[in-house]
Protein backbone atom coordinates (compact mmCIF):
# COMPACT_ATOMS: atom_id res chain seq x y z
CA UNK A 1 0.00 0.00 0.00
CA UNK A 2 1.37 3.16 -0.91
CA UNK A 3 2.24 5.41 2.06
CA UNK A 4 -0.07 8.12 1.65
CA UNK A 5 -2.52 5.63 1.56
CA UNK A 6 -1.56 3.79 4.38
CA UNK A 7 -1.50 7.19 6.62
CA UNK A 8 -5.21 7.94 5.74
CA UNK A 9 -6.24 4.82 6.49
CA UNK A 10 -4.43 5.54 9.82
CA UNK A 11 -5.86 8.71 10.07
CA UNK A 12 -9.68 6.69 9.77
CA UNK A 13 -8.52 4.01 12.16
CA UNK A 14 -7.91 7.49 14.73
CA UNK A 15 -11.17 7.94 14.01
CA UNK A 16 -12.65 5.13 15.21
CA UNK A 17 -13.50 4.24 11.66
CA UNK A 18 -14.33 0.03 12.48
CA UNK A 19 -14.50 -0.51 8.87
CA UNK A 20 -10.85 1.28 8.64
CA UNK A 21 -9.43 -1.39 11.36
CA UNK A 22 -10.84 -4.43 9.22
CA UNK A 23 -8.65 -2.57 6.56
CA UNK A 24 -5.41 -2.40 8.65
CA UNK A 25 -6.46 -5.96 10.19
CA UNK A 26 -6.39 -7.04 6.69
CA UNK A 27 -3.24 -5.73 5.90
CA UNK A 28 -1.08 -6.23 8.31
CA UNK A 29 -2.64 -9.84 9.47
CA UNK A 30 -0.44 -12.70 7.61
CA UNK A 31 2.65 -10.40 8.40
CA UNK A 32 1.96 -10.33 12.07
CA UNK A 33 0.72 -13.92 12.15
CA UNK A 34 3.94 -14.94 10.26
CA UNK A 35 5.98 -12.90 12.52
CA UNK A 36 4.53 -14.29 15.65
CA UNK A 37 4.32 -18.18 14.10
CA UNK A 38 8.04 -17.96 13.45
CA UNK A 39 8.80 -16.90 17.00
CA UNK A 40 6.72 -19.07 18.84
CA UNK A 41 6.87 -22.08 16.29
CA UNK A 42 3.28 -22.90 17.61
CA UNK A 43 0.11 -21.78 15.62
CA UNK A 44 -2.25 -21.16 18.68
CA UNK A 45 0.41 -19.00 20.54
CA UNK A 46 0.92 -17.06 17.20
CA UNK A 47 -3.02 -16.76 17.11
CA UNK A 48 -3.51 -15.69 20.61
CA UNK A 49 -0.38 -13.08 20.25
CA UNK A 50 -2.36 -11.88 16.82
CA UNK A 51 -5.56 -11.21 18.26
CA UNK A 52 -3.61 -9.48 21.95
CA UNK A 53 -1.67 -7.21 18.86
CA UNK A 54 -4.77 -5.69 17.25
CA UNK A 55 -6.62 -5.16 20.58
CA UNK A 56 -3.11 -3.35 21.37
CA UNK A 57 -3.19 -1.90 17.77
CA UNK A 58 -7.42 -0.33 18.49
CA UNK A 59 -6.26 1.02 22.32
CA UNK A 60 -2.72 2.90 21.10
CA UNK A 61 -3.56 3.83 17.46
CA UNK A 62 -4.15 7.47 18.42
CA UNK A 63 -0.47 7.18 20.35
CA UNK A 64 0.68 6.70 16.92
CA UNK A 65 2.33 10.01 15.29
CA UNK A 66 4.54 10.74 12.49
CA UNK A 67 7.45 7.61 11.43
CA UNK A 68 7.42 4.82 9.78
CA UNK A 69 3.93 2.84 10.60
CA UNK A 70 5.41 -0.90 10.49
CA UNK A 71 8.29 0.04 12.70
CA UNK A 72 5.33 0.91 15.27
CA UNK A 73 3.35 -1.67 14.81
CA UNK A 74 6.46 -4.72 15.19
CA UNK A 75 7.53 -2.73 18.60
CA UNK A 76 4.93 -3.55 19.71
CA UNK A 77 4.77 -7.50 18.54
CA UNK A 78 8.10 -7.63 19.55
CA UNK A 79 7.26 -6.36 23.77
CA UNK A 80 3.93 -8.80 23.40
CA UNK A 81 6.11 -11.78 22.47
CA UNK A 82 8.79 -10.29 24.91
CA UNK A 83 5.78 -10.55 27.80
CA UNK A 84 4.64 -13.94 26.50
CA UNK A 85 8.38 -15.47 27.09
CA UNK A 86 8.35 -14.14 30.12
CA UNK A 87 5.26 -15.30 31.13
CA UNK A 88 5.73 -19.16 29.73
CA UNK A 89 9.30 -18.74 31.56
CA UNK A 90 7.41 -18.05 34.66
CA UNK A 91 5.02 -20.61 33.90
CA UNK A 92 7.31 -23.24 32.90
CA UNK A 93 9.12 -22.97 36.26
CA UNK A 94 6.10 -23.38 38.36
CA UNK A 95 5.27 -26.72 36.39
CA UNK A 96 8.92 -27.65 37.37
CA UNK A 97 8.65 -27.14 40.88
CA UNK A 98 5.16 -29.15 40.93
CA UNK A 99 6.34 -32.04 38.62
CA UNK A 100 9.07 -32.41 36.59
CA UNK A 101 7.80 -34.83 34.34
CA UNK A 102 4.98 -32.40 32.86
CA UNK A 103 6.30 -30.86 29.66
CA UNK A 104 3.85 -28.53 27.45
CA UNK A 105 2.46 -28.28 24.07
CA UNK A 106 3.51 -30.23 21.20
CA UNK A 107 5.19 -29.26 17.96
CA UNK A 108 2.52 -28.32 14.93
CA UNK A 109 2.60 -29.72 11.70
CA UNK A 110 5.25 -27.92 9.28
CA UNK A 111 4.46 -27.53 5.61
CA UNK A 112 7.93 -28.55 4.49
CA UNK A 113 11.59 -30.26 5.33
CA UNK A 114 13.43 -26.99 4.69
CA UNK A 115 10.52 -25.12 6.88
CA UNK A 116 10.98 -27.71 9.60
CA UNK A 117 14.81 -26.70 9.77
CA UNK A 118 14.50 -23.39 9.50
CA UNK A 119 12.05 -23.48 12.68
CA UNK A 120 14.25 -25.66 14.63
CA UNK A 121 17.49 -23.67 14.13
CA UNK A 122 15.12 -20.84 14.73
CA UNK A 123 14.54 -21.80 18.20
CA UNK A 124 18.13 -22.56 19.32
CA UNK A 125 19.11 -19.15 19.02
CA UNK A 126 19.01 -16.89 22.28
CA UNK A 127 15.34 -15.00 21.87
CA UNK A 128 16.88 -11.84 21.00
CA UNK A 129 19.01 -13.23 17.91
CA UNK A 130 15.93 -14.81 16.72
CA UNK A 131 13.29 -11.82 17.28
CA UNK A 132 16.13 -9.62 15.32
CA UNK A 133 16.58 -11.90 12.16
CA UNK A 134 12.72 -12.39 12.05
CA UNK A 135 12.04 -8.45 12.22
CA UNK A 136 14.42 -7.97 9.83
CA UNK A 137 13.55 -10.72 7.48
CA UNK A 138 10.29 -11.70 8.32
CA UNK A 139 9.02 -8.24 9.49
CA UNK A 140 10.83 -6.56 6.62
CA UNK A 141 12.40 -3.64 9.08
CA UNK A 142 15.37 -1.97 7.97
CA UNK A 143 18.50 -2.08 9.64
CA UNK A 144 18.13 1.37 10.56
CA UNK A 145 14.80 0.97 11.89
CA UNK A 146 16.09 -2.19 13.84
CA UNK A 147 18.88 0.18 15.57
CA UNK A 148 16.40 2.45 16.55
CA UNK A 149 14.16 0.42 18.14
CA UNK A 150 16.94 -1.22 19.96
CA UNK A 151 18.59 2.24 20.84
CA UNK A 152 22.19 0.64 19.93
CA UNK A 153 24.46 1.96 17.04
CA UNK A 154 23.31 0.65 13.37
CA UNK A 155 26.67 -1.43 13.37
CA UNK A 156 26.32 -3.21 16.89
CA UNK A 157 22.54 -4.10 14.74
CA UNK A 158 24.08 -5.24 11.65
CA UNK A 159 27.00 -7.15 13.99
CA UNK A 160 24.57 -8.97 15.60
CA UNK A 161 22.26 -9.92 12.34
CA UNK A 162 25.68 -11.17 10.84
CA UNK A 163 26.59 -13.70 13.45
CA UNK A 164 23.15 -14.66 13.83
CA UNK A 165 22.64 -15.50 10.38
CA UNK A 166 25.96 -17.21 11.03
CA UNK A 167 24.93 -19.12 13.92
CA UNK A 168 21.47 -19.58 11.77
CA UNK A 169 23.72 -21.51 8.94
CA UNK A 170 25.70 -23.81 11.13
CA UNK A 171 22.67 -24.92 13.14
CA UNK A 172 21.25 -25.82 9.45
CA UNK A 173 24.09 -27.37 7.85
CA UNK A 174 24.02 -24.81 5.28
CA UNK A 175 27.80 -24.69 3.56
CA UNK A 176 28.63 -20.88 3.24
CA UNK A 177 29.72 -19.41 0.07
């Protein structure tokens, strides 16, 4: 969507415009879900996180000023999945002291071999190497826009992409070129 666009449909959303949030629902949606699916590697969490996003999105959209839109928007994704980890990590150590032998959730199907591998590698990086490759990647943020968001120098950003992505390849067996 073109920009000018996008910030009258923003604009409408401040509004209170419902049929301008189905819009911006719509358009931002399979991002977000994508975004939150390849975090979590679990379909309901990236479901619940979706829906907890655009109730987010309708109670701060007239917070929202002048900058780049989807830059907004992933901050945001990026503290709820920040609160859900913490909240499973406090969840998963009350399950420990109480049994030890209860373990949650399973694994969901995967679409594909290569999709499988990506996920797993995925999720043996530290949380914050994996939330920066997926905002980058996944998200489409610039590295510029990642730095800002993470208040850190665009090079200590595009350091820690690098040996991500580094760390990505070796956990996949993927020769480098």
């Amino acid at each position: 969507m073109e920009p000018e666009k996008r910030n009258q449909l923003i604009d409408r959303c401040k509004a209170g415009q419902a049929d301008a949030f189905d819009e911006l629902i719509e358009l931002y949606g399979s991002r977000c879900f994508g975004f939150f699916y390849r975090l979590s590697n679990n379909r309901a969490v990236a479901e619940d996180l979706l829906s907890e996003l655009f109730v987010k999105l309708v109670e701060k959209i007239g917070g929202f000023g002048d900058g780049s839109f989807d830059h907004w928007l992933f901050t945001i994704a990026g503290n709820l999945f920040k609160d859900h980890l913490r909240s499973r990590y406090r969840q998963q150590k009350l399950i420990e002291t109480k049994a030890n032998d209860i373990r949650p959730e399973t694994e969901p199907e995967r679409p594909n071999e290569m999709s499988e591998r990506l996920q797993q590698a995925l999720s043996r990086l530290d949380p914050e190497t994996s939330e920066l490759i997926m905002m980058r990647f996944y998200a489409d943020l610039s590295f510029r826009e990642l730095a800002e968001k993470r208040n850190e120098p665009i090079g200590t950003t595009l350091c820690k992409i690098h040996r991500g992505l580094k760390k990505l390849r070796e956990l996949m067996n993927v020769p480098t070129t």
